[in-house]
PDB file of N, CA and C in Angstrom:
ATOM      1  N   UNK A   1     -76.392  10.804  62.203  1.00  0.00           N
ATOM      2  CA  UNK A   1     -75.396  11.128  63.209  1.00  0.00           C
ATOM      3  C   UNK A   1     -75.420  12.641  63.427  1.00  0.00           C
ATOM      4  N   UNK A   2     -75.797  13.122  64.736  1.00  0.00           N
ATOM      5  CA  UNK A   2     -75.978  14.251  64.926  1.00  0.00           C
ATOM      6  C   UNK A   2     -74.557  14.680  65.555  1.00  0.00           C
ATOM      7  N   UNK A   3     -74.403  15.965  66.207  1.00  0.00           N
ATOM      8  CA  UNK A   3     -73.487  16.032  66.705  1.00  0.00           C
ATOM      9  C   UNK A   3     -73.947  16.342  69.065  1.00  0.00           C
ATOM     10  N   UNK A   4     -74.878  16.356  68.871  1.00  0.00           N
ATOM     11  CA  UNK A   4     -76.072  16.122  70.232  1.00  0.00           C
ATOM     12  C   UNK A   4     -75.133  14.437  70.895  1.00  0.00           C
ATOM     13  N   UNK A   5     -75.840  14.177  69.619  1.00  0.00           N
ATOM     14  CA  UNK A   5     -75.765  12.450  70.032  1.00  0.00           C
ATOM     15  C   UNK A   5     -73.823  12.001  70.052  1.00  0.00           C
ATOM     16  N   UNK A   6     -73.332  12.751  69.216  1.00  0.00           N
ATOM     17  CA  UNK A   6     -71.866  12.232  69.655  1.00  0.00           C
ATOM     18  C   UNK A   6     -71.803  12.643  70.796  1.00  0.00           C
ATOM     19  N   UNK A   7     -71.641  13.988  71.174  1.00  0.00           N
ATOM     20  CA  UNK A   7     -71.358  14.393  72.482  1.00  0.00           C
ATOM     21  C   UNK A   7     -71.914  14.056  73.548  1.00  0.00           C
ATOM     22  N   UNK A   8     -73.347  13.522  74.009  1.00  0.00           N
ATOM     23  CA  UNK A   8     -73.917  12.608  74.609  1.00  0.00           C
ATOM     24  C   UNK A   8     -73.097  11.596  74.971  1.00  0.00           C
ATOM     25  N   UNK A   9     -72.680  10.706  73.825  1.00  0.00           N
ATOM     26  CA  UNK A   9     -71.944   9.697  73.628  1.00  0.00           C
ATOM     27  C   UNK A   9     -70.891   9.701  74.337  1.00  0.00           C
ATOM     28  N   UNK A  10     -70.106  10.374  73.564  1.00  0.00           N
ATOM     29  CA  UNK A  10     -68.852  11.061  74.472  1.00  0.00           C
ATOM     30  C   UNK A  10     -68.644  11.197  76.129  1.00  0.00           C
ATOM     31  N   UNK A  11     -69.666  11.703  76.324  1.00  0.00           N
ATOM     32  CA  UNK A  11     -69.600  11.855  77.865  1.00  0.00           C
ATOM     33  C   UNK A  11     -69.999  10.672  78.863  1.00  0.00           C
ATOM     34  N   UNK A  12     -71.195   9.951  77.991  1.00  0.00           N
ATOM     35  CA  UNK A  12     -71.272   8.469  78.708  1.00  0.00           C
ATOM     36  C   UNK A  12     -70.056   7.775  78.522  1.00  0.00           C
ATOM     37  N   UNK A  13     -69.627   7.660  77.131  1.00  0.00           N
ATOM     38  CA  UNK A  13     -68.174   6.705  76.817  1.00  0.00           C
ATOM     39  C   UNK A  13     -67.237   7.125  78.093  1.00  0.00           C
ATOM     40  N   UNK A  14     -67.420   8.559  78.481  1.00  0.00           N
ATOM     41  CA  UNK A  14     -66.282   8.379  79.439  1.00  0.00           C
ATOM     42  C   UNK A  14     -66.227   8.066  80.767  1.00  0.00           C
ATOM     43  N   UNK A  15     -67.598   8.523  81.183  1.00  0.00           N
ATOM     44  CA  UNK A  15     -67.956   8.084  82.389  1.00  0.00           C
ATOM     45  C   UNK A  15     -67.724   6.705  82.824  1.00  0.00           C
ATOM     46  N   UNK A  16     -68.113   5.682  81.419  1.00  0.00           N
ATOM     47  CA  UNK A  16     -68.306   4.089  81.541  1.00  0.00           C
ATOM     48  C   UNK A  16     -65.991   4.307  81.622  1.00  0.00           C
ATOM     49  N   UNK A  17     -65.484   4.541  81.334  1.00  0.00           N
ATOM     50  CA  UNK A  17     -63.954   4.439  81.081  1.00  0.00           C
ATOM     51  C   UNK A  17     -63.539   4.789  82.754  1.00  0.00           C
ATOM     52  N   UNK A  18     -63.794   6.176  83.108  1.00  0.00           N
ATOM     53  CA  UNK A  18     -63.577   6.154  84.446  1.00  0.00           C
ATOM     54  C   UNK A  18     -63.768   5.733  85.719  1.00  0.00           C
ATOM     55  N   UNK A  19     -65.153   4.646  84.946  1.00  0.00           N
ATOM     56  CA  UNK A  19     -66.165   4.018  86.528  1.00  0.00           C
ATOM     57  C   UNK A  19     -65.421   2.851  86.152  1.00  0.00           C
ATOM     58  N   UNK A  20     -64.955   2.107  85.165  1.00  0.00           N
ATOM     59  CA  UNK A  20     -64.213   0.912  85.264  1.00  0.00           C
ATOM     60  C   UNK A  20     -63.260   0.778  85.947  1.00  0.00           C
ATOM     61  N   UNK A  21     -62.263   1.934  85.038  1.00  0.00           N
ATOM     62  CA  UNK A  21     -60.851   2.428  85.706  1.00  0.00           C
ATOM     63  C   UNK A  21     -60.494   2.338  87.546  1.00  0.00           C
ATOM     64  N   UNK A  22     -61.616   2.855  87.617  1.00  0.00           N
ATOM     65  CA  UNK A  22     -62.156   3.092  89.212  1.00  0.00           C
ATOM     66  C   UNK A  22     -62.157   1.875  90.237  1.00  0.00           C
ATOM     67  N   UNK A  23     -63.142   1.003  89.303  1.00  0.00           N
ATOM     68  CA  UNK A  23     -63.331  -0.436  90.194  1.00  0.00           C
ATOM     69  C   UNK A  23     -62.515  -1.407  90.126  1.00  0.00           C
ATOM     70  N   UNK A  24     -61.089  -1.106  89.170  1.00  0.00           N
ATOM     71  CA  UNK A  24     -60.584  -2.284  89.235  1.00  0.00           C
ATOM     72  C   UNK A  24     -59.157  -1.761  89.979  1.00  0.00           C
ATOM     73  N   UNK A  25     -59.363  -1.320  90.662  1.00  0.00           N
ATOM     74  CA  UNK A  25     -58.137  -0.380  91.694  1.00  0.00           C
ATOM     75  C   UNK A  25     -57.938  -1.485  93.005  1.00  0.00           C
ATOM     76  N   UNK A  26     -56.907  -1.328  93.868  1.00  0.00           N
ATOM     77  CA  UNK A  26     -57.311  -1.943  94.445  1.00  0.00           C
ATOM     78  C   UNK A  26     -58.040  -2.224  95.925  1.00  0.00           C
ATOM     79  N   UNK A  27     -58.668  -2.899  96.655  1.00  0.00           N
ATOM     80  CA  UNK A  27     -59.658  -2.957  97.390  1.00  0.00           C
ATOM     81  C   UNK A  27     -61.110  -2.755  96.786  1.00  0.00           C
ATOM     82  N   UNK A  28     -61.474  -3.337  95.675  1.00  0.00           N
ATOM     83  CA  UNK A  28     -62.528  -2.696  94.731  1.00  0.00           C
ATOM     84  C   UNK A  28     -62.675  -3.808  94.276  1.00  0.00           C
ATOM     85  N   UNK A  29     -63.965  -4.286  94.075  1.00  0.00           N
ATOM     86  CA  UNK A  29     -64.660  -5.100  92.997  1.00  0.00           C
ATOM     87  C   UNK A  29     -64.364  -5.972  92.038  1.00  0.00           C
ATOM     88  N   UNK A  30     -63.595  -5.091  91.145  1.00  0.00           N
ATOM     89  CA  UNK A  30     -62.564  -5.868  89.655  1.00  0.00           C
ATOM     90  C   UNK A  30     -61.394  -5.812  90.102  1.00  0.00           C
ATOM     91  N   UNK A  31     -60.584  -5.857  91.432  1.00  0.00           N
ATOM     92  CA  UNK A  31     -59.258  -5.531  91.278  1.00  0.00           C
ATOM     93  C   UNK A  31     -58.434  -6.890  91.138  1.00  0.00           C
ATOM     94  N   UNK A  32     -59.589  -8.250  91.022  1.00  0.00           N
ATOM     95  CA  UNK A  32     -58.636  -9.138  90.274  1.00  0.00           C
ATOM     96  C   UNK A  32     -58.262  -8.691  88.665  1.00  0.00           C
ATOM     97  N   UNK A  33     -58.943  -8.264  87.972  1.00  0.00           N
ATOM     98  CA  UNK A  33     -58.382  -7.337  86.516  1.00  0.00           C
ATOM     99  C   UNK A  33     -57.254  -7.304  86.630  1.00  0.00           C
ATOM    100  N   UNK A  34     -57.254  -6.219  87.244  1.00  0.00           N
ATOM    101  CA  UNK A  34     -55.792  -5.613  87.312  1.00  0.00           C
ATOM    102  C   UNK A  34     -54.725  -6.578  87.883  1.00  0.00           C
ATOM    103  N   UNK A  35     -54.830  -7.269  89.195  1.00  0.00           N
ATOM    104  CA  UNK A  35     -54.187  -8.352  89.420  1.00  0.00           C
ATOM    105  C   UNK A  35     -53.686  -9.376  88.336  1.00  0.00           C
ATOM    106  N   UNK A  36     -54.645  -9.866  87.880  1.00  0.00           N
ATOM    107  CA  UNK A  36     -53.643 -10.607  86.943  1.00  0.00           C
ATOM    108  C   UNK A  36     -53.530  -9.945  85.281  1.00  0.00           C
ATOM    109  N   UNK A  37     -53.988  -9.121  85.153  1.00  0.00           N
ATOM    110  CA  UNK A  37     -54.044  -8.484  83.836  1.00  0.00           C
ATOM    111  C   UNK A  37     -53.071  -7.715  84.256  1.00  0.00           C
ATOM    112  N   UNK A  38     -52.077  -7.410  84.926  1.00  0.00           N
ATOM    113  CA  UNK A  38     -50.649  -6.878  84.791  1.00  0.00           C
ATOM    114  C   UNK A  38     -49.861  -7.465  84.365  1.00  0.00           C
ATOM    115  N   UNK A  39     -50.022  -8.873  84.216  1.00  0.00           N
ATOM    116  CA  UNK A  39     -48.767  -9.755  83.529  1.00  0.00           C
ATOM    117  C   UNK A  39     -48.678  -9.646  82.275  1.00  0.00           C
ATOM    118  N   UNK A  40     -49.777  -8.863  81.251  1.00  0.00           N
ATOM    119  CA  UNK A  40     -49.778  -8.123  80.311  1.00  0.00           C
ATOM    120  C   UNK A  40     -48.392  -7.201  80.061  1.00  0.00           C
ATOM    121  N   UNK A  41     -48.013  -6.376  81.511  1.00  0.00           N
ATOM    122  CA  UNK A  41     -46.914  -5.315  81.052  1.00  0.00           C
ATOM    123  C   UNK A  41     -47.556  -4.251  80.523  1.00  0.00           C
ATOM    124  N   UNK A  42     -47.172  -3.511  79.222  1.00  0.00           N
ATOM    125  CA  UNK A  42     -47.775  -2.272  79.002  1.00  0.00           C
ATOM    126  C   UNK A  42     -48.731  -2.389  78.379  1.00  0.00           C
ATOM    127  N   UNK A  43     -48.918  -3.930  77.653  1.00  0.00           N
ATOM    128  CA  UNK A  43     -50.352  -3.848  76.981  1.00  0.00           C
ATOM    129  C   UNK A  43     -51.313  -3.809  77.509  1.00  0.00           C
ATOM    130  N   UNK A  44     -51.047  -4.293  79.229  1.00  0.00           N
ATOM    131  CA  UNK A  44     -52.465  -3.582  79.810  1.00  0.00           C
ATOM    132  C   UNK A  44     -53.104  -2.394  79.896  1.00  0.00           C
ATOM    133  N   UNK A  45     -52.331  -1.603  79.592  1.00  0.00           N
ATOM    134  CA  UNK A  45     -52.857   0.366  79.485  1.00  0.00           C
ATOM    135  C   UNK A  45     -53.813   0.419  78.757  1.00  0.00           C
ATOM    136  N   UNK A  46     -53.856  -0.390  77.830  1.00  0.00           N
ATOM    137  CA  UNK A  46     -55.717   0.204  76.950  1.00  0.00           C
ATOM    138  C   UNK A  46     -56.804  -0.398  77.899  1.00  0.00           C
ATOM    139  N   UNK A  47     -56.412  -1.719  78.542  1.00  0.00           N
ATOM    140  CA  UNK A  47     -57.588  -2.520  79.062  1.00  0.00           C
ATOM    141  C   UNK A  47     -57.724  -2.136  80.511  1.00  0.00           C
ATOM    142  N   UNK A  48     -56.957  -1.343  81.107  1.00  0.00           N
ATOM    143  CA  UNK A  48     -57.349  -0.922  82.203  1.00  0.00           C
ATOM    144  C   UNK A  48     -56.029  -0.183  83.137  1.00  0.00           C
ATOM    145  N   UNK A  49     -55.566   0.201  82.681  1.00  0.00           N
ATOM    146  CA  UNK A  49     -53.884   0.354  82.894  1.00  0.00           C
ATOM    147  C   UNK A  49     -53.893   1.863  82.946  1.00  0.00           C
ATOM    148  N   UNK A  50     -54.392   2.881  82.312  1.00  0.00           N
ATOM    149  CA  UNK A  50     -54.643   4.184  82.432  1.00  0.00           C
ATOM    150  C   UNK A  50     -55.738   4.682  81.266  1.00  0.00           C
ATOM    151  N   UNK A  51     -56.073   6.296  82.045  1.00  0.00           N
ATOM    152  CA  UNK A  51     -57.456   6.388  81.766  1.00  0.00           C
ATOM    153  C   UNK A  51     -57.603   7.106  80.242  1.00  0.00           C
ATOM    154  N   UNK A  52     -56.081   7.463  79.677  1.00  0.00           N
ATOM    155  CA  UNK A  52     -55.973   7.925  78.383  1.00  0.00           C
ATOM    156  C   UNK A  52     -55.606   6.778  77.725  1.00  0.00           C
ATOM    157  N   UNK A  53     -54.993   5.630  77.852  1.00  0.00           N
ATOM    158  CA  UNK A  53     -54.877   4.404  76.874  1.00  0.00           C
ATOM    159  C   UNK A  53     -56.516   3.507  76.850  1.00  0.00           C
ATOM    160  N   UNK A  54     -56.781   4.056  77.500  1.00  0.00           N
ATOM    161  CA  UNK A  54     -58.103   3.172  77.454  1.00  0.00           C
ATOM    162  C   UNK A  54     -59.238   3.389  76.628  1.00  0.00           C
ATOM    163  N   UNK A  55     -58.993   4.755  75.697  1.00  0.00           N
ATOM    164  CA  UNK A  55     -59.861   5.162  75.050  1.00  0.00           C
ATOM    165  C   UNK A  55     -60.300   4.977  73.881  1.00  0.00           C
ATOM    166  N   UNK A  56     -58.795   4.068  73.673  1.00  0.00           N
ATOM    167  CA  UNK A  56     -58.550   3.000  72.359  1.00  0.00           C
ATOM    168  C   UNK A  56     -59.411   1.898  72.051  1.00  0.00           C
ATOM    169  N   UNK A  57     -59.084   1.144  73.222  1.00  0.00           N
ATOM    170  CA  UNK A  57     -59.702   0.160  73.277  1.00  0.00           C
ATOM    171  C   UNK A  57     -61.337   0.174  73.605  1.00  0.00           C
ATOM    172  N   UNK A  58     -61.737   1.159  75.067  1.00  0.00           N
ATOM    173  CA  UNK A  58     -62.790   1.435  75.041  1.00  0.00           C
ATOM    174  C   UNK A  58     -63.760   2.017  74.714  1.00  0.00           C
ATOM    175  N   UNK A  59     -63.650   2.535  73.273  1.00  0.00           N
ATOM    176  CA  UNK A  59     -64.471   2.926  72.496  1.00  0.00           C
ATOM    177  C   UNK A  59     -65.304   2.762  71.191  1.00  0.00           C
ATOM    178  N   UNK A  60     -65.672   1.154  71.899  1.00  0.00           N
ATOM    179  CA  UNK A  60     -66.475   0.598  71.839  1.00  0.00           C
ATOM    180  C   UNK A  60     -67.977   0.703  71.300  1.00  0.00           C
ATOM    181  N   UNK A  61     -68.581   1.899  72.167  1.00  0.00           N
ATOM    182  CA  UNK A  61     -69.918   2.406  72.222  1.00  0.00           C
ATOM    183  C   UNK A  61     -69.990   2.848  70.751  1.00  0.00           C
ATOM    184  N   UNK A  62     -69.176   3.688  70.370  1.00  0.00           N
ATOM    185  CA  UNK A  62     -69.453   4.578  69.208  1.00  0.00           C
ATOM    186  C   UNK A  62     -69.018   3.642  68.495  1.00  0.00           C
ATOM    187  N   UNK A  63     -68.647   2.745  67.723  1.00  0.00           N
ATOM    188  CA  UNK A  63     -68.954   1.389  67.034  1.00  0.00           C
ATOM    189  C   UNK A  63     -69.851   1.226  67.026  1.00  0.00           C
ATOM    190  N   UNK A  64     -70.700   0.863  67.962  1.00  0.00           N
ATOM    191  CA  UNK A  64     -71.842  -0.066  68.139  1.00  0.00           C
ATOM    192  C   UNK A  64     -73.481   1.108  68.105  1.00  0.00           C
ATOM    193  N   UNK A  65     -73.034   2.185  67.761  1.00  0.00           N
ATOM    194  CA  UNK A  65     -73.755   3.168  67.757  1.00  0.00           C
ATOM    195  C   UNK A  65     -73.550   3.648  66.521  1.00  0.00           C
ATOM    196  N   UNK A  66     -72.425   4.015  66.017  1.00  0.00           N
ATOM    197  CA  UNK A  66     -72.690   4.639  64.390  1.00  0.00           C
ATOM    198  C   UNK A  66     -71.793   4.086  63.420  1.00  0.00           C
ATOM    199  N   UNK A  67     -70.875   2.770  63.881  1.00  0.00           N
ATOM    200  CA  UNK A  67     -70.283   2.434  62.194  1.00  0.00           C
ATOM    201  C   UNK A  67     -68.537   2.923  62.720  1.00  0.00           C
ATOM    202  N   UNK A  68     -67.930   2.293  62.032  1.00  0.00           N
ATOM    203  CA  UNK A  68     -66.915   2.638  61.651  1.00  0.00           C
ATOM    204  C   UNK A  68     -66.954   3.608  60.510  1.00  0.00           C
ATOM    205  N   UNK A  69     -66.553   5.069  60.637  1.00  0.00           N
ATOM    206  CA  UNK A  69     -66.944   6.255  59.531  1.00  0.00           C
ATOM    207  C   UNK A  69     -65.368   7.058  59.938  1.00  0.00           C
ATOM    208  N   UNK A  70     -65.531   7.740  59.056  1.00  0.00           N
ATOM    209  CA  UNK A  70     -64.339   9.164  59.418  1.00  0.00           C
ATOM    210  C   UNK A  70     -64.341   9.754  60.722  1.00  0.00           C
ATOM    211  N   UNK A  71     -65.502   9.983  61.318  1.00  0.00           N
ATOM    212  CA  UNK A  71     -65.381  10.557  62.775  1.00  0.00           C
ATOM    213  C   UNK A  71     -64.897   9.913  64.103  1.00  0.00           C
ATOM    214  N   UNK A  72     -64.178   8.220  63.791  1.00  0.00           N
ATOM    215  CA  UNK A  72     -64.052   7.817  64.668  1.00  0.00           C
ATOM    216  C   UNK A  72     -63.113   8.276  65.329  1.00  0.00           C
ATOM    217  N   UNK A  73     -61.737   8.291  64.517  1.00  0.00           N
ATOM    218  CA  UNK A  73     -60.242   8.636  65.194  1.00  0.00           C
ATOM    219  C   UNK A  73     -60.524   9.746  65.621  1.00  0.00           C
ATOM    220  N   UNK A  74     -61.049  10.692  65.126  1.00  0.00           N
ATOM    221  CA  UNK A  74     -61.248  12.070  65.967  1.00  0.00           C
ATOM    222  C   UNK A  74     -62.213  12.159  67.377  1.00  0.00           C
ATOM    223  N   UNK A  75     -63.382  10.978  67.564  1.00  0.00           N
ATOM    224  CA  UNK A  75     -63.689  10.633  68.197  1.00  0.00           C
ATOM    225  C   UNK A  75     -62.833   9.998  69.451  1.00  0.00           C
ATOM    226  N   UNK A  76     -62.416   9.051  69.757  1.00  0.00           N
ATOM    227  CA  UNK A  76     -61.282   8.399  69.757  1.00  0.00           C
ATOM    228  C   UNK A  76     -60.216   9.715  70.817  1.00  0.00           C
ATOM    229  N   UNK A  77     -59.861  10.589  70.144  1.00  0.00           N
ATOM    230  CA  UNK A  77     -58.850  11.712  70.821  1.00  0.00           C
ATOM    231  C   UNK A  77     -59.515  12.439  71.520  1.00  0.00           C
ATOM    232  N   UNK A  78     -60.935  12.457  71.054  1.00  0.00           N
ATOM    233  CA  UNK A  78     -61.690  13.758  72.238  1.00  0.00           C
ATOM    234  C   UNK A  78     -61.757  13.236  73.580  1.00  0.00           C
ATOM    235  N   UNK A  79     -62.105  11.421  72.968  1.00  0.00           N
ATOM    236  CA  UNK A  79     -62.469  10.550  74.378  1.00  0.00           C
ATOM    237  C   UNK A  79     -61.358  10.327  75.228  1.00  0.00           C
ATOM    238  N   UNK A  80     -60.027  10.255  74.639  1.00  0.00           N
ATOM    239  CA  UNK A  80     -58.788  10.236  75.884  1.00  0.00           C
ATOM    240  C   UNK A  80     -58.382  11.859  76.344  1.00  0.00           C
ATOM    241  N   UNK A  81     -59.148  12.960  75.589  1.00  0.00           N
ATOM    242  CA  UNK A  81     -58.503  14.094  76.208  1.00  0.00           C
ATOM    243  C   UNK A  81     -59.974  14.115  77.581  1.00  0.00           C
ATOM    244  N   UNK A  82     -60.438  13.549  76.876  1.00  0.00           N
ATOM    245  CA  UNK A  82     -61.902  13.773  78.110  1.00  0.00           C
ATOM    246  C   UNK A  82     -61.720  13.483  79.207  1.00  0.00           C
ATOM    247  N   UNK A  83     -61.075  12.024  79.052  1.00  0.00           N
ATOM    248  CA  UNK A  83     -61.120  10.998  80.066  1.00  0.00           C
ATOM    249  C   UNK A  83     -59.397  11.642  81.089  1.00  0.00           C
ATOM    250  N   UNK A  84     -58.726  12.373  80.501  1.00  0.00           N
ATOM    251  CA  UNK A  84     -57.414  12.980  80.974  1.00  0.00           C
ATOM    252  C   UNK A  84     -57.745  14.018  81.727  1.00  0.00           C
ATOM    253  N   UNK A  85     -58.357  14.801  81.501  1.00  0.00           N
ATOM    254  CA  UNK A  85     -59.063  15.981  81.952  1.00  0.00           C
ATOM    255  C   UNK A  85     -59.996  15.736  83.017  1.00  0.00           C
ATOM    256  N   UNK A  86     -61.073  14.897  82.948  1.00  0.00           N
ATOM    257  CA  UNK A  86     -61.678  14.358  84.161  1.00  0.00           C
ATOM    258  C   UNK A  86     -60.833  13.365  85.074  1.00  0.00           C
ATOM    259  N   UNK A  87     -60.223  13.013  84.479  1.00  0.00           N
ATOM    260  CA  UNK A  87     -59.738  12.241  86.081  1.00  0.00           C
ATOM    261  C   UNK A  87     -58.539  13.002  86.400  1.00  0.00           C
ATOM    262  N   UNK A  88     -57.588  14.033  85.894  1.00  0.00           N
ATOM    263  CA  UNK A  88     -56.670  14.753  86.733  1.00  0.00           C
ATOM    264  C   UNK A  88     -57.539  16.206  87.296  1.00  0.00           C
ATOM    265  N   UNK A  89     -58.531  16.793  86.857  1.00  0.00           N
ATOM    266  CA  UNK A  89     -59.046  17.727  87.552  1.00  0.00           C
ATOM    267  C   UNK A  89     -59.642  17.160  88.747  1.00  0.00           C
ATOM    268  N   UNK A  90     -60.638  15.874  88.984  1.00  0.00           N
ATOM    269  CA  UNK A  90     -61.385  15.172  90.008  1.00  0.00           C
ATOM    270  C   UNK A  90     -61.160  14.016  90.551  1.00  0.00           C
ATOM    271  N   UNK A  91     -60.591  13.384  90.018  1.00  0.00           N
ATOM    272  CA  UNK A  91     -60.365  12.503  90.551  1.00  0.00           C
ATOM    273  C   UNK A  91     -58.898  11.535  90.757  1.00  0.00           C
ATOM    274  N   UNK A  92     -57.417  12.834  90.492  1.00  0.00           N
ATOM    275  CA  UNK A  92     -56.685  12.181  90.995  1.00  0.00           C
ATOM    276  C   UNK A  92     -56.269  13.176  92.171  1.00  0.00           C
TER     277      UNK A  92
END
């Protein structure tokens, strides 16, 4: 585990968080998601509900890339400050 490859990581993890976020809006692609995945209430916020709860759930990649280890939770916070930061500077 380098630190190249987290941050790599990182930046795809978020891209994949904001291009979801994106398509399931509505007039878009997935916006049955959101349609009926609101009857959820607030537990929909990790699964598609906003782009800092989602970082919980969608972080995924780095699982499936290095393990459950110590760097996740810190992982984990970089990816919702990432994903906070890119979508209120660009894209809200």
């Amino acid at each position: 585990m380098w630190l190249p490859d987290i941050l790599m990581l990182l930046l795809f993890n978020s891209l994949y968080i904001l291009g979801f976020y994106l398509a399931i809006q509505p007039d878009m692609i997935g916006w049955p998601i959101t349609k009926y995945g609101s009857a959820l209430g607030k537990w929909f916020n990790p699964i598609g509900g906003c782009v800092t709860c989602m970082a919980s759930l969608h972080s995924w990649p780095y699982l499936l890339a290095f393990g459950l280890d110590w760097v996740f939770i810190p992982y984990v916070f970089a990816l919702a400050s990432l994903n906070t930061i890119i979508y209120n500077r660009w894209l809200n």
